[in-house]
C-alpha atoms as a PDB file:
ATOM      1  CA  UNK A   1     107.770  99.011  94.724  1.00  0.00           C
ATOM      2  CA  UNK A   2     104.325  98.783  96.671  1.00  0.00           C
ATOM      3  CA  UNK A   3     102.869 100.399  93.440  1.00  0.00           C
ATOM      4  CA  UNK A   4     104.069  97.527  91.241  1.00  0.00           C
ATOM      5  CA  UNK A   5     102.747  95.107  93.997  1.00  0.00           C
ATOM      6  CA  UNK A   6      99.207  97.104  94.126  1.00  0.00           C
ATOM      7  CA  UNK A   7      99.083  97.167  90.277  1.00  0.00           C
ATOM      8  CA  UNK A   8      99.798  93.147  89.729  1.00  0.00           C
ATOM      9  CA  UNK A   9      97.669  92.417  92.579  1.00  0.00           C
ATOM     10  CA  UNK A  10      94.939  93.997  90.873  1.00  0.00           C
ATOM     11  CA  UNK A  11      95.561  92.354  87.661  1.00  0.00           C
ATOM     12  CA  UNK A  12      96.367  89.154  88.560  1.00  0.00           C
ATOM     13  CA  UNK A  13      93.191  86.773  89.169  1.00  0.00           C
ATOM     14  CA  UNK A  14      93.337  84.319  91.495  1.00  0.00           C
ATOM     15  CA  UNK A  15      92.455  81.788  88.552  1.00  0.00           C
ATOM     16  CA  UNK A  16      95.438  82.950  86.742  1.00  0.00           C
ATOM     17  CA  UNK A  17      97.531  82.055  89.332  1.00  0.00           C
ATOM     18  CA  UNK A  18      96.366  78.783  90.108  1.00  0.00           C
ATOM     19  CA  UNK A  19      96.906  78.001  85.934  1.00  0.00           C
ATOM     20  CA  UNK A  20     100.313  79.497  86.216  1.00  0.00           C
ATOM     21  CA  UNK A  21     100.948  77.434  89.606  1.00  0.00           C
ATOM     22  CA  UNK A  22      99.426  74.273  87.593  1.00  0.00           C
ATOM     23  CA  UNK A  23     101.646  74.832  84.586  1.00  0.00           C
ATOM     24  CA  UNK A  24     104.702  75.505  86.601  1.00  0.00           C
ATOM     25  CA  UNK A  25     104.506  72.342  88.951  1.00  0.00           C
ATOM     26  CA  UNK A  26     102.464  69.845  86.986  1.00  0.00           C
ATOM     27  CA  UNK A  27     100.035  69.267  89.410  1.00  0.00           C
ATOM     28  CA  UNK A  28      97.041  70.989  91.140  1.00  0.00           C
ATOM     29  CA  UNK A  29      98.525  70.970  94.815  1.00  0.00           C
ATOM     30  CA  UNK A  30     101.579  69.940  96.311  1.00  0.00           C
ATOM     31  CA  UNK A  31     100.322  67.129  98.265  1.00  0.00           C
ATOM     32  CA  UNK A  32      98.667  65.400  94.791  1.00  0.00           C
ATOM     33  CA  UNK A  33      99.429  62.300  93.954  1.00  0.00           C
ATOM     34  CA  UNK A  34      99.695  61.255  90.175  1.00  0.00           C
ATOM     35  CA  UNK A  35      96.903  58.025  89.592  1.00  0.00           C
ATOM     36  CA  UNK A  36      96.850  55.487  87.516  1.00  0.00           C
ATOM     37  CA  UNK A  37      95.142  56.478  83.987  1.00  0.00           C
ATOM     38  CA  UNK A  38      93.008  53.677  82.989  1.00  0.00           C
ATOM     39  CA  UNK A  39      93.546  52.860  79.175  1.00  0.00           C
ATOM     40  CA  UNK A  40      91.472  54.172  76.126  1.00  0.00           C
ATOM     41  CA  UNK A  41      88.648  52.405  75.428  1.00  0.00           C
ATOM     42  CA  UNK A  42      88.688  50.902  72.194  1.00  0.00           C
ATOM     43  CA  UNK A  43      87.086  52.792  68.917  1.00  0.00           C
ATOM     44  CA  UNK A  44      83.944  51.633  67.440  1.00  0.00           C
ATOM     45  CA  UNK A  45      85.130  51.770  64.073  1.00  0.00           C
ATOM     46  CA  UNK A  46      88.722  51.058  62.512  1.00  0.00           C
ATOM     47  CA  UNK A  47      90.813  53.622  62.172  1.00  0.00           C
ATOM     48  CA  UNK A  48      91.055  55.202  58.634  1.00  0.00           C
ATOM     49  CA  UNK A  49      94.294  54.447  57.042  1.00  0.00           C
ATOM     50  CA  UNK A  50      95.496  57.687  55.127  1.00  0.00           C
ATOM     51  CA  UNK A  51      96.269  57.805  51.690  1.00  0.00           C
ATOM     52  CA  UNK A  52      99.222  59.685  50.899  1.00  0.00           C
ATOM     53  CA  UNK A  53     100.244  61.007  47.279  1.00  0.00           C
ATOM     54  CA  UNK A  54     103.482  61.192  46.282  1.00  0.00           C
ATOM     55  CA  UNK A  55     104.100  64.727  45.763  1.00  0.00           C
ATOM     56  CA  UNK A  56     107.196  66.468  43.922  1.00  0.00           C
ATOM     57  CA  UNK A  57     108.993  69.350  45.844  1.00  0.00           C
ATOM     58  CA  UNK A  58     107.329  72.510  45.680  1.00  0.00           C
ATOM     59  CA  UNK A  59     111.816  73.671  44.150  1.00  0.00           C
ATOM     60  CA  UNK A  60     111.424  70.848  41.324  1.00  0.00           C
ATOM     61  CA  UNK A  61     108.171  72.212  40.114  1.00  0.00           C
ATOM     62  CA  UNK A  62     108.796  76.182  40.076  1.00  0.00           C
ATOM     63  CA  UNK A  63     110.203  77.027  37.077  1.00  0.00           C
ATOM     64  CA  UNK A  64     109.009  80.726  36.530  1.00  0.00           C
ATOM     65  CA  UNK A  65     108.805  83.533  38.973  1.00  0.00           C
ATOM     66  CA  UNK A  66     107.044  86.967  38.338  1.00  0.00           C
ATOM     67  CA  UNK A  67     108.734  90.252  40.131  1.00  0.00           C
ATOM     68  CA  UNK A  68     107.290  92.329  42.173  1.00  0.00           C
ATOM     69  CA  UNK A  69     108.129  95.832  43.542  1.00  0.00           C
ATOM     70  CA  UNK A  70     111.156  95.239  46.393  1.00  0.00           C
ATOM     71  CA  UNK A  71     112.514  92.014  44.598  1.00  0.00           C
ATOM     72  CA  UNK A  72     116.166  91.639  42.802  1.00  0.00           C
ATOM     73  CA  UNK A  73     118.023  89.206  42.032  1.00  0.00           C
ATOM     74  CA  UNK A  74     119.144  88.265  45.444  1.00  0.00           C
ATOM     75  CA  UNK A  75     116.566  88.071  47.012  1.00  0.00           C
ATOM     76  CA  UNK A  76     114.565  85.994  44.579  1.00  0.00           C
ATOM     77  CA  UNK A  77     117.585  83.168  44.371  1.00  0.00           C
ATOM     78  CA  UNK A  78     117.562  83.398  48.314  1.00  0.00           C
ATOM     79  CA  UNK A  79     113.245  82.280  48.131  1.00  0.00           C
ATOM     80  CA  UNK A  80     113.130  78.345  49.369  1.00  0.00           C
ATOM     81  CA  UNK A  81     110.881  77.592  46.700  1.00  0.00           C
ATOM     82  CA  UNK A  82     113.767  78.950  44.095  1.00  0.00           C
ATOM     83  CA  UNK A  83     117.037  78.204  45.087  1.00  0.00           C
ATOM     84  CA  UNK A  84     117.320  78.711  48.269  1.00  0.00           C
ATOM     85  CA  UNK A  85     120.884  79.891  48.225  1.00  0.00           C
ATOM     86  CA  UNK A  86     121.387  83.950  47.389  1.00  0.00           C
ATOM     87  CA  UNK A  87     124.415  83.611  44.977  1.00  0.00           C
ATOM     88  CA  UNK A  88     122.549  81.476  42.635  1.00  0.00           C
ATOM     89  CA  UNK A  89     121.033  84.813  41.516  1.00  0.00           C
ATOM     90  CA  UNK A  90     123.464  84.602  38.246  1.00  0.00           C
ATOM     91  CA  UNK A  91     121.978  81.541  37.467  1.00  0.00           C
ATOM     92  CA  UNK A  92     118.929  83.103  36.628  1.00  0.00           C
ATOM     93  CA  UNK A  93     120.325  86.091  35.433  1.00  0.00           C
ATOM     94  CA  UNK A  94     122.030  84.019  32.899  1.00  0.00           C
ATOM     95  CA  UNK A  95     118.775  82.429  31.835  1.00  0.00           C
ATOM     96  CA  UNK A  96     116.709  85.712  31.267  1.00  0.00           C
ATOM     97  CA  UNK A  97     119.272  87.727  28.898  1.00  0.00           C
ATOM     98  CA  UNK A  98     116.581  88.390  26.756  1.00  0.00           C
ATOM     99  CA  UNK A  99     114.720  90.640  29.194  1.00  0.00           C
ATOM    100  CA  UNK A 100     117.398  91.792  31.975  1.00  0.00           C
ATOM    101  CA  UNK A 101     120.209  94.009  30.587  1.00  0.00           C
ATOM    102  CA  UNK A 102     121.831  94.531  34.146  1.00  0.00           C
ATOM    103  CA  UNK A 103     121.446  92.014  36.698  1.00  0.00           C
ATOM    104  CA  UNK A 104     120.604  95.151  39.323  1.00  0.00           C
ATOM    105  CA  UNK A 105     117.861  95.805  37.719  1.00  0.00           C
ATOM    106  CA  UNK A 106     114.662  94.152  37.126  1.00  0.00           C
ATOM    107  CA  UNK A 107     110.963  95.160  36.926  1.00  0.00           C
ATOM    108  CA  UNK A 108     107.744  94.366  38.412  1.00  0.00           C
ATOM    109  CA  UNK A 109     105.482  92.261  36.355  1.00  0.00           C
ATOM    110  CA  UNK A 110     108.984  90.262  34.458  1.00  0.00           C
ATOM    111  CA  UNK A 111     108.052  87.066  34.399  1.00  0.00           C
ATOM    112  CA  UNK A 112     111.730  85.218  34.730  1.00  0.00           C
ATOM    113  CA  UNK A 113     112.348  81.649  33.878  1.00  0.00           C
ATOM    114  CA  UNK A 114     113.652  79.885  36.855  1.00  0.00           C
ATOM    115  CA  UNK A 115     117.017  77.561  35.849  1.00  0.00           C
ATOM    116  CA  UNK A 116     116.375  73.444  36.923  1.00  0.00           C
ATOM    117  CA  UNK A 117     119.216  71.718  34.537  1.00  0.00           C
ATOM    118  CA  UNK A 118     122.038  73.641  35.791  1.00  0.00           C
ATOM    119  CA  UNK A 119     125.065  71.762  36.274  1.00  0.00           C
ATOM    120  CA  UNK A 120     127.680  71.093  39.191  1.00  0.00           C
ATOM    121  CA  UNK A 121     130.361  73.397  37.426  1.00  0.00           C
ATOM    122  CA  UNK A 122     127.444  76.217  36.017  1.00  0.00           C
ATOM    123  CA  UNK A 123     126.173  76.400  39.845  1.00  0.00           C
ATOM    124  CA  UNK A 124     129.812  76.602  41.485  1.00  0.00           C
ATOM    125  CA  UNK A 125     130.437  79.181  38.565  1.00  0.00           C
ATOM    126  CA  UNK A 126     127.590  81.055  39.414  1.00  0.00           C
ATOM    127  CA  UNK A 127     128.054  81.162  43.430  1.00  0.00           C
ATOM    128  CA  UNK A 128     131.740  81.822  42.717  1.00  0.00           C
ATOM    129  CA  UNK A 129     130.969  85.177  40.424  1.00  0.00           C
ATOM    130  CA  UNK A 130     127.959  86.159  43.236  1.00  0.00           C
ATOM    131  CA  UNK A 131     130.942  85.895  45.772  1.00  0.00           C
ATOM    132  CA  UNK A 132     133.098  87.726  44.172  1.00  0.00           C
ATOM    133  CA  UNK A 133     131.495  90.518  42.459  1.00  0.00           C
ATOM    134  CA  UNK A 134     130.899  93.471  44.891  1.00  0.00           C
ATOM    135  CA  UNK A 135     128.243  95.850  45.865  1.00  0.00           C
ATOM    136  CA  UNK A 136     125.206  96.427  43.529  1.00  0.00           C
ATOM    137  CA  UNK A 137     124.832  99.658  41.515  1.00  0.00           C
ATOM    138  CA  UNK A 138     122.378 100.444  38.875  1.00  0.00           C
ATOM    139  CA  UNK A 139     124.072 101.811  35.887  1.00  0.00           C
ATOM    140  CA  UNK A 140     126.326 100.439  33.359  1.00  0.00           C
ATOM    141  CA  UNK A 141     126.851  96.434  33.638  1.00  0.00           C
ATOM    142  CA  UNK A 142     129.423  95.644  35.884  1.00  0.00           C
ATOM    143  CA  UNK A 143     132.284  94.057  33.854  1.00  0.00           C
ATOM    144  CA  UNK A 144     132.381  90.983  36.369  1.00  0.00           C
ATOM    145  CA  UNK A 145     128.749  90.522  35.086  1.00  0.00           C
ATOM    146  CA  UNK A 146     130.539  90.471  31.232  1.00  0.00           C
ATOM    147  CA  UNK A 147     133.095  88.228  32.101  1.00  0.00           C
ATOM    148  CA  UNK A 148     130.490  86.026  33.776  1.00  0.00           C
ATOM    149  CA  UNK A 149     128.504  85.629  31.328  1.00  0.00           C
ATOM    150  CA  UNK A 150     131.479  84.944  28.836  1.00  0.00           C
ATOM    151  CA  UNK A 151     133.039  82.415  30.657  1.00  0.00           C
ATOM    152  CA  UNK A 152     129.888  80.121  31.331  1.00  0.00           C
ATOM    153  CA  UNK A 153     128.479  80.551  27.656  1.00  0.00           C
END
């Protein structure tokens, strides 16, 4: 225990512990006295009004999104500037048929069209088969997948 003490003595400055001690109480000593702060002077010149820009959402203006080594499906639907929400993934599955065969697998360098008009009954659709369709395995297309994609054509 006297080691410890020896070792933080030694590292501890005596400026370091008057910061923590003024950090921890507020105040430089105990005895201090808070006084009264006299009031900004006024500024020479008037204050610059910002201009602000109405911007759209960064969601409402991605519409493509190019794969990179490490991403799926999942994980590209999960991205705030996507979706947002994981099981959306089908959603943009659905929307890329002409260059993903099997929704576990996708390449780097795929440049997939990101899904903005989906409907209330397409996107429940699509969370509900993301839900519901198990594990991922590359290989043949899951027959979920199929009836997926048959059912919201």
């Amino acid at each position: 225990m006297r080691n410890i003490y020896l070792k933080m003595n030694s590292v501890l400055k005596p400026t370091m512990i008057l910061v923590v001690a003024i950090l921890v109480t507020g105040c430089i000593s105990a005895k201090s006295k808070p006084t009264a702060v006299a009031a900004p002077a006024a500024p020479a010149v008037a204050p610059v009004t910002p201009v602000v820009a109405e911007v759209e959402s960064v969601a409402d203006e991605l519409t493509n999104w190019t794969v990179v080594v490490g991403n799926n499906l999942w994980s590209i639907a999960s991205i705030a500037e996507v979706y947002n929400v994981p099981e959306r993934w089908p959603l943009i599955y659905k929307a890329n048929l002409d260059q993903i065969i099997d929704a576990d697998l996708i390449y780097p360098g795929q440049v997939l069209a990101i899904p903005r008009d989906a409907t209330q009954s397409e996107t429940d659709a699509a969370i509900n088969h993301a839900r519901a369709r198990g594990a991922w395995a590359v290989g043949p297309i899951e027959a979920s997948d199929k009836e997926y994609l048959k059912n919201s054509g």
